[in-house]
N, C-alpha and C. Protein backbone atom coordinates (compact mmCIF):
# COMPACT_ATOMS: atom_id res chain seq x y z
N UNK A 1 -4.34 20.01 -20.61
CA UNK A 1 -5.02 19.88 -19.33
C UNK A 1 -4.63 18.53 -18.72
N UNK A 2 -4.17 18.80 -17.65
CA UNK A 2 -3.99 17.50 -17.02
C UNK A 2 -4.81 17.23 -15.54
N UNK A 3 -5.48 16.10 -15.69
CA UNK A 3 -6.43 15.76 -14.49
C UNK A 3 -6.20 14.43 -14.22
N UNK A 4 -6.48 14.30 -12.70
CA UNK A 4 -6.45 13.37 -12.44
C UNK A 4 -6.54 12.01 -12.83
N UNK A 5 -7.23 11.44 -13.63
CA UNK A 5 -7.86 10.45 -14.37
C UNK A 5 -6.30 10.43 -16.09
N UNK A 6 -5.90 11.74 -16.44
CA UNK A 6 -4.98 11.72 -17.58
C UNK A 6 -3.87 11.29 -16.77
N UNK A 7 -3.61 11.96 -15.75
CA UNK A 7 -2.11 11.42 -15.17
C UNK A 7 -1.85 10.15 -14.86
N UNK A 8 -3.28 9.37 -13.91
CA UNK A 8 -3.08 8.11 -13.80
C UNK A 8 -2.75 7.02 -15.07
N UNK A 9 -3.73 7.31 -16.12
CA UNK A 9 -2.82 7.14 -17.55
C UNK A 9 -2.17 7.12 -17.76
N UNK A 10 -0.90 8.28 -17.35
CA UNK A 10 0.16 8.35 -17.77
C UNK A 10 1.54 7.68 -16.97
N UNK A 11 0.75 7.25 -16.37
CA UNK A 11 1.89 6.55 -15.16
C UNK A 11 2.42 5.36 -15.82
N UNK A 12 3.56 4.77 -15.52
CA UNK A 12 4.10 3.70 -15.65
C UNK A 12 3.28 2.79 -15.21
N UNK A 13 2.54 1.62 -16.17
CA UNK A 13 2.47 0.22 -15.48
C UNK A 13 3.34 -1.01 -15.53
N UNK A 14 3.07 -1.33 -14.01
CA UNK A 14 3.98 -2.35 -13.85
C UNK A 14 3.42 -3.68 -14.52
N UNK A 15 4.29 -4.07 -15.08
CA UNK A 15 4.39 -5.52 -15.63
C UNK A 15 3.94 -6.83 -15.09
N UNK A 16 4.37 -6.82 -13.31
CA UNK A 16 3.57 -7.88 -12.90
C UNK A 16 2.22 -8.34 -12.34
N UNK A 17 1.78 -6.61 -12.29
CA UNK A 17 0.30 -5.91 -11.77
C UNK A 17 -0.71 -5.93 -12.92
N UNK A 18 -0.09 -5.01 -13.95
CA UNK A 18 -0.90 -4.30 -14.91
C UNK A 18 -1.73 -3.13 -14.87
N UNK A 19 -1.24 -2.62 -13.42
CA UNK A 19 -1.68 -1.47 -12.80
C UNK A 19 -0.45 -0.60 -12.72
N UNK A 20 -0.88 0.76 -12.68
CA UNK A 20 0.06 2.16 -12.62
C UNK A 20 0.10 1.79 -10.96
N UNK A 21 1.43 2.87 -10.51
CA UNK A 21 0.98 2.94 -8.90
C UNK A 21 0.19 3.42 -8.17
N UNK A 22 -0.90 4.18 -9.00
CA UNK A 22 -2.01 4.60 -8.14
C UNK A 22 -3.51 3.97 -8.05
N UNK A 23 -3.51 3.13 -9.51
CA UNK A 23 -4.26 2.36 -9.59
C UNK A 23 -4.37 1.15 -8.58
N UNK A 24 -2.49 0.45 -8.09
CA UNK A 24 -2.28 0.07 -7.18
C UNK A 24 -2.58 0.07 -5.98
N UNK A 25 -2.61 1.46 -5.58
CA UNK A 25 -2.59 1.90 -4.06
C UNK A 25 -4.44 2.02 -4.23
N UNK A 26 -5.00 1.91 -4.74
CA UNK A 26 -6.58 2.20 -4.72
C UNK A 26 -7.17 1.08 -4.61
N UNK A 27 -6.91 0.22 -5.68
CA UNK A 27 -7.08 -1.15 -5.17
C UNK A 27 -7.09 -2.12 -4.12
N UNK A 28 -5.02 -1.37 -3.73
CA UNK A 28 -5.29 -2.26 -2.42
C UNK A 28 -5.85 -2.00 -1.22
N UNK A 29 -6.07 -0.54 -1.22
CA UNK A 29 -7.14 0.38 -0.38
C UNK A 29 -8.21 -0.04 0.23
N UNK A 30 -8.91 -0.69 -1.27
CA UNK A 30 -10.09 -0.99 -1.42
C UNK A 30 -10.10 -2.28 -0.53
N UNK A 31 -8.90 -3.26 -1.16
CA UNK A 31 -9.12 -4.27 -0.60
C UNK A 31 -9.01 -4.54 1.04
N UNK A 32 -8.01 -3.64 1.51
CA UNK A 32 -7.83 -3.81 2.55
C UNK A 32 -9.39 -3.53 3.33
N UNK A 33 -9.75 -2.24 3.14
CA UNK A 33 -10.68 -2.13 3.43
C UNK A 33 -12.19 -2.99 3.79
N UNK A 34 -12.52 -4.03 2.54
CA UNK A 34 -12.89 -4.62 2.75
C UNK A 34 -12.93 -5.92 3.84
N UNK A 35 -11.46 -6.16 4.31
CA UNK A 35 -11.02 -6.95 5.38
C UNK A 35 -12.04 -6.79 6.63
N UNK A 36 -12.87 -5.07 6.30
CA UNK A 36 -13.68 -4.71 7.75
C UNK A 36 -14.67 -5.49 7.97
N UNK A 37 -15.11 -6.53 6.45
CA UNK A 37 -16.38 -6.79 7.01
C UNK A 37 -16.55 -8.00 6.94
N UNK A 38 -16.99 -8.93 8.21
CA UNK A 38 -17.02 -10.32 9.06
C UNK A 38 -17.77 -10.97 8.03
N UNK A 39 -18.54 -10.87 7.00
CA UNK A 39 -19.40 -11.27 5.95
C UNK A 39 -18.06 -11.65 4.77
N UNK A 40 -17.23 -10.53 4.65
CA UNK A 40 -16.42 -10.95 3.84
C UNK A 40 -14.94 -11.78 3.96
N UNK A 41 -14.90 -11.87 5.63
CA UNK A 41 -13.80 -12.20 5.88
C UNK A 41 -14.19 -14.50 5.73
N UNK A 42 -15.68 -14.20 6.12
CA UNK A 42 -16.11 -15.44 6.24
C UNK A 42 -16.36 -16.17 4.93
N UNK A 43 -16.40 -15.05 3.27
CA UNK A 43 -16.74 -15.70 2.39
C UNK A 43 -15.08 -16.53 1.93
N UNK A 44 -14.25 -15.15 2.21
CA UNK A 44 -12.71 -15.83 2.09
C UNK A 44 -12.45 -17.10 2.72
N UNK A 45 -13.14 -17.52 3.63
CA UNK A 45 -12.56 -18.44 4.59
C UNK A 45 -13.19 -19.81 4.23
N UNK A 46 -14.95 -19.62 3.90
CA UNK A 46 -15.97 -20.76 2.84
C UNK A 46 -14.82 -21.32 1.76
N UNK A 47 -14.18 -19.87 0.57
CA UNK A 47 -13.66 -20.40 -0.21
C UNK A 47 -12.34 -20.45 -0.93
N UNK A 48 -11.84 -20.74 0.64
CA UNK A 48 -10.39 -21.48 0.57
C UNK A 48 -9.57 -20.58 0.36
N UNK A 49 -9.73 -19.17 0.38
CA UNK A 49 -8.79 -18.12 0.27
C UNK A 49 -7.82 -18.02 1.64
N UNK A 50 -8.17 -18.29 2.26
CA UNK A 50 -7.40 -18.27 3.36
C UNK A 50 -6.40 -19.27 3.81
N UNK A 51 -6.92 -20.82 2.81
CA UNK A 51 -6.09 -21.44 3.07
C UNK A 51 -4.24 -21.41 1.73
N UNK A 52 -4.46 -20.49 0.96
CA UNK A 52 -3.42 -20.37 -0.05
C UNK A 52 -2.53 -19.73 0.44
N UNK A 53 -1.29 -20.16 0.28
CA UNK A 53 -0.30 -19.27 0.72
C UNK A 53 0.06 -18.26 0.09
N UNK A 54 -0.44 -18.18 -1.62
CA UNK A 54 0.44 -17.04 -1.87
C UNK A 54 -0.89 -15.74 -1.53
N UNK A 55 -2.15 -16.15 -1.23
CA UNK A 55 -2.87 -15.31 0.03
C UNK A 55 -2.57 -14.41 0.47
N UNK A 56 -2.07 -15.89 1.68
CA UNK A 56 -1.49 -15.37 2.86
C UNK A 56 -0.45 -14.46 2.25
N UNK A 57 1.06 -14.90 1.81
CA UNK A 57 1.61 -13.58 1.63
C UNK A 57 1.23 -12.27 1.15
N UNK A 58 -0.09 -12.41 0.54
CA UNK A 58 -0.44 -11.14 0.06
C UNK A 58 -1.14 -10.27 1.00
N UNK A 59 -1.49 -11.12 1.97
CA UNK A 59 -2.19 -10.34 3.59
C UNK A 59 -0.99 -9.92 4.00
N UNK A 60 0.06 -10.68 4.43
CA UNK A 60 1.56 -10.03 4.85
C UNK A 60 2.15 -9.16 4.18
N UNK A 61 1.92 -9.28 3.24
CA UNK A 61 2.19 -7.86 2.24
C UNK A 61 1.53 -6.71 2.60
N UNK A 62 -0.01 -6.68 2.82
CA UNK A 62 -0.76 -5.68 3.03
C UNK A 62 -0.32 -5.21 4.31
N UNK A 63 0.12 -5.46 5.46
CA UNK A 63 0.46 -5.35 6.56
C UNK A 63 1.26 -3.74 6.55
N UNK A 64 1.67 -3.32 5.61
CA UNK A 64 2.36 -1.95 5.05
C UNK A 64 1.33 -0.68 5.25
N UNK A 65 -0.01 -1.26 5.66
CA UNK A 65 -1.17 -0.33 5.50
C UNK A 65 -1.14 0.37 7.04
N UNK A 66 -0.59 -0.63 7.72
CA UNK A 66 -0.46 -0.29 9.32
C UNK A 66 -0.11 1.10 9.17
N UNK A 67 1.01 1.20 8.83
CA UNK A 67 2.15 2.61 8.77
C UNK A 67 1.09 3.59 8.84
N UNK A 68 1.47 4.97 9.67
CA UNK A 68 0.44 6.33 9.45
C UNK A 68 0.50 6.73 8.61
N UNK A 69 1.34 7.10 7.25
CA UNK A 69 1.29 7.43 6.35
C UNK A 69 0.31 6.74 4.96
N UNK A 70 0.30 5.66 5.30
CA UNK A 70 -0.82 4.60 4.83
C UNK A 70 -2.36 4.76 5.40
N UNK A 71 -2.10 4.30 6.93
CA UNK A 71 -3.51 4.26 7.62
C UNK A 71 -4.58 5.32 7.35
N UNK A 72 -3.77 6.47 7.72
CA UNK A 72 -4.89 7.75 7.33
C UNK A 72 -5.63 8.13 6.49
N UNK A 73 -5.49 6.57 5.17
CA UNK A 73 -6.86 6.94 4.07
C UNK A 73 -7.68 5.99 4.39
N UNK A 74 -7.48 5.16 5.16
CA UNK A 74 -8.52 3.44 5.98
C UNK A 74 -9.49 4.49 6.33
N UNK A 75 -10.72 3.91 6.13
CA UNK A 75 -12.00 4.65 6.39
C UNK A 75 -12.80 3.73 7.80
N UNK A 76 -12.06 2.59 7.97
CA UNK A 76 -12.50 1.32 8.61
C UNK A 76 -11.62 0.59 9.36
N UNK A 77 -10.89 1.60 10.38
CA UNK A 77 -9.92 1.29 10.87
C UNK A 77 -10.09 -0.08 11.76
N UNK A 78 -11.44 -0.87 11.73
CA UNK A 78 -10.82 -2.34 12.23
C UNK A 78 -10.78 -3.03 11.67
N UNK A 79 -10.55 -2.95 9.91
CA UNK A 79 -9.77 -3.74 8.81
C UNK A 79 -8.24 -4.04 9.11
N UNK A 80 -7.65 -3.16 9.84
CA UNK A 80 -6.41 -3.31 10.22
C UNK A 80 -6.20 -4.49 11.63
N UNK A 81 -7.46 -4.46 11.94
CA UNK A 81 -7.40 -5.37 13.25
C UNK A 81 -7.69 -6.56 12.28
N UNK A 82 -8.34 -6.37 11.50
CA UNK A 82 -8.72 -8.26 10.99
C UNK A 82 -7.73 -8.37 10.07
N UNK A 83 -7.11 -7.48 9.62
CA UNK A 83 -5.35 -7.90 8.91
C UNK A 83 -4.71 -8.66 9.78
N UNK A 84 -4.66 -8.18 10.94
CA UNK A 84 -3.31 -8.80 12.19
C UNK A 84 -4.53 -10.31 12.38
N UNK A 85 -5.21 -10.09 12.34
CA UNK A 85 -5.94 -11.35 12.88
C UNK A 85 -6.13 -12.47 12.26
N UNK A 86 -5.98 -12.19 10.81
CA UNK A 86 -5.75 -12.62 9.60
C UNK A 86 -4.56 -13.50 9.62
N UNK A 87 -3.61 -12.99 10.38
CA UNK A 87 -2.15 -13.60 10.30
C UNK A 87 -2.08 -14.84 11.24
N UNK A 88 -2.95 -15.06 11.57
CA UNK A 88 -3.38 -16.17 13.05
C UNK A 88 -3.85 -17.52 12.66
N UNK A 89 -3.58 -18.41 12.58
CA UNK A 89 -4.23 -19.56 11.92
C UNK A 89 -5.67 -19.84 12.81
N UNK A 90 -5.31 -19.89 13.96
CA UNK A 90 -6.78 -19.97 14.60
C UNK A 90 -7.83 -19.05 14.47
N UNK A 91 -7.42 -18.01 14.05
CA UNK A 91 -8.39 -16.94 13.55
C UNK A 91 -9.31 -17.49 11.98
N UNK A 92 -8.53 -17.54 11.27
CA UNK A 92 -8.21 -17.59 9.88
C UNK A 92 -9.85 -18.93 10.05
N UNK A 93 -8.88 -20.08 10.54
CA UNK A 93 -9.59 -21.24 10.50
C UNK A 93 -11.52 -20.80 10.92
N UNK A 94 -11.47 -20.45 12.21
CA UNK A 94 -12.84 -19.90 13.07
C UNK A 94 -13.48 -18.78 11.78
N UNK A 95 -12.85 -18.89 11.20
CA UNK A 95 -13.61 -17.56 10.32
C UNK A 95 -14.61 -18.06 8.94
N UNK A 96 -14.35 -19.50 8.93
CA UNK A 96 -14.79 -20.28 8.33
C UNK A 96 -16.20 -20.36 8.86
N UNK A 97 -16.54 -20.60 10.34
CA UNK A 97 -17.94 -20.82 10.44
C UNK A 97 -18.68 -19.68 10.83
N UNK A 98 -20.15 -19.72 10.05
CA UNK A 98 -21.08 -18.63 10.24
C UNK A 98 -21.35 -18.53 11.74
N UNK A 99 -20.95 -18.34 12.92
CA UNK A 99 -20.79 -17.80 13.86
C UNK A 99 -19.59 -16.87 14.04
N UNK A 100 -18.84 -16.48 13.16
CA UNK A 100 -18.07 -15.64 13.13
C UNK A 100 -18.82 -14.48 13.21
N UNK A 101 -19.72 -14.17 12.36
CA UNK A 101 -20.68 -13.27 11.69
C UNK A 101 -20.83 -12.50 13.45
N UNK A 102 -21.44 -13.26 13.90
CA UNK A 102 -22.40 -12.82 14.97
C UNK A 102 -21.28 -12.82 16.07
N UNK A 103 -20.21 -13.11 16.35
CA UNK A 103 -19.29 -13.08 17.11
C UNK A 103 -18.80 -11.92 16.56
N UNK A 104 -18.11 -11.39 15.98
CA UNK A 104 -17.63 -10.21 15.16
C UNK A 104 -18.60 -8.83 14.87
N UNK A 105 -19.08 -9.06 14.51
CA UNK A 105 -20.44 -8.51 13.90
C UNK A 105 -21.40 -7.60 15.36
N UNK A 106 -21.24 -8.31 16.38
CA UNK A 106 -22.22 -8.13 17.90
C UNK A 106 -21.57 -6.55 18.53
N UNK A 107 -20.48 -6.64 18.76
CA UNK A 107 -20.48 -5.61 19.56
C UNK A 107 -20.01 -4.14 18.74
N UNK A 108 -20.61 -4.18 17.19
CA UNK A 108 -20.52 -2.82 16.36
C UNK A 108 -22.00 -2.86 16.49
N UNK A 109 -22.70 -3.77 16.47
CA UNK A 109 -24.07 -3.57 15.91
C UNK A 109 -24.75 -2.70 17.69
N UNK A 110 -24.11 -3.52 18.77
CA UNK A 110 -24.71 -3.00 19.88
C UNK A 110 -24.13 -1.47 20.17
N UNK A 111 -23.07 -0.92 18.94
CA UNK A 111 -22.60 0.20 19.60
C UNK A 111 -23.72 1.15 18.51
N UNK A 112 -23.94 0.63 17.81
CA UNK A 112 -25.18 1.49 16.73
C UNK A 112 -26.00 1.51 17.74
N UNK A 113 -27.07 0.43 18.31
CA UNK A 113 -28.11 0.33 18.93
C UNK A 113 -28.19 1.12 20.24
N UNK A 114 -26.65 1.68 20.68
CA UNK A 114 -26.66 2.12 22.23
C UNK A 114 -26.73 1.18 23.14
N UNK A 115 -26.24 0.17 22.81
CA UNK A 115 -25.95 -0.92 24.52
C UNK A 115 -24.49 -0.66 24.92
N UNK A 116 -23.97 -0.24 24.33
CA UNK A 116 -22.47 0.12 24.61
C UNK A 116 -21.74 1.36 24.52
N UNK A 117 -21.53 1.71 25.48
CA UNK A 117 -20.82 3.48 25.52
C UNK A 117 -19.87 3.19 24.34
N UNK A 118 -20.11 4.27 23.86
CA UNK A 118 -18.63 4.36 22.11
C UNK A 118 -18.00 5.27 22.75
């Protein structure tokens, strides 16, 4: 019987990961994903994640998620906007202070509440 969970097992892991390639692609899924939320983009930014370069290349790396063949498992398609935004030093920097939150954060919360046609 082979299921999902045996095959990923059975995959090759890579050496510099320690992950198979699907374990890979889930992860970085995940991570990208997480990029959606202004809480987390601001804890990266408190603690100095944003200022490392090999980071940063790993945000430029993620940039592969753009592609449609990629995008169409993003559940949070404006993780992809705070990827590109990510790549911005003035972004990056501003993301540091807790007014990001509420700058970022304002016009999803007013599209829940109905102040803003969606």
């Amino acid at each position: 019987m082979n299921t999902d969970s045996n095959a990923a097992m059975s995959d090759p892991v890579d050496d510099a990961t320690g992950c198979n390639p699907r374990q890979r692609f889930q992860l970085e899924l995940e991570f990208v994903q997480c990029l959606a939320s202004p809480h987390y983009l601001n804890f990266l930014a408190q603690s100095r994640y944003l200022d490392d370069p090999a980071f940063l290349a790993f945000l430029e790396y993620l940039k592969y998620w753009k592609q449609p063949e990629y995008a169409r498992f993003i559940l949070y398609p404006h993780a992809i906007y705070f990827l590109d935004l990510l790549q911005q030093a003035d972004f990056r920097r501003a993301s540091a202070h807790p007014a990001i939150l509420f700058m970022v954060a304002l016009p999803e919360q007013q599209t829940k509440r109905g102040f803003c046609p969606k």
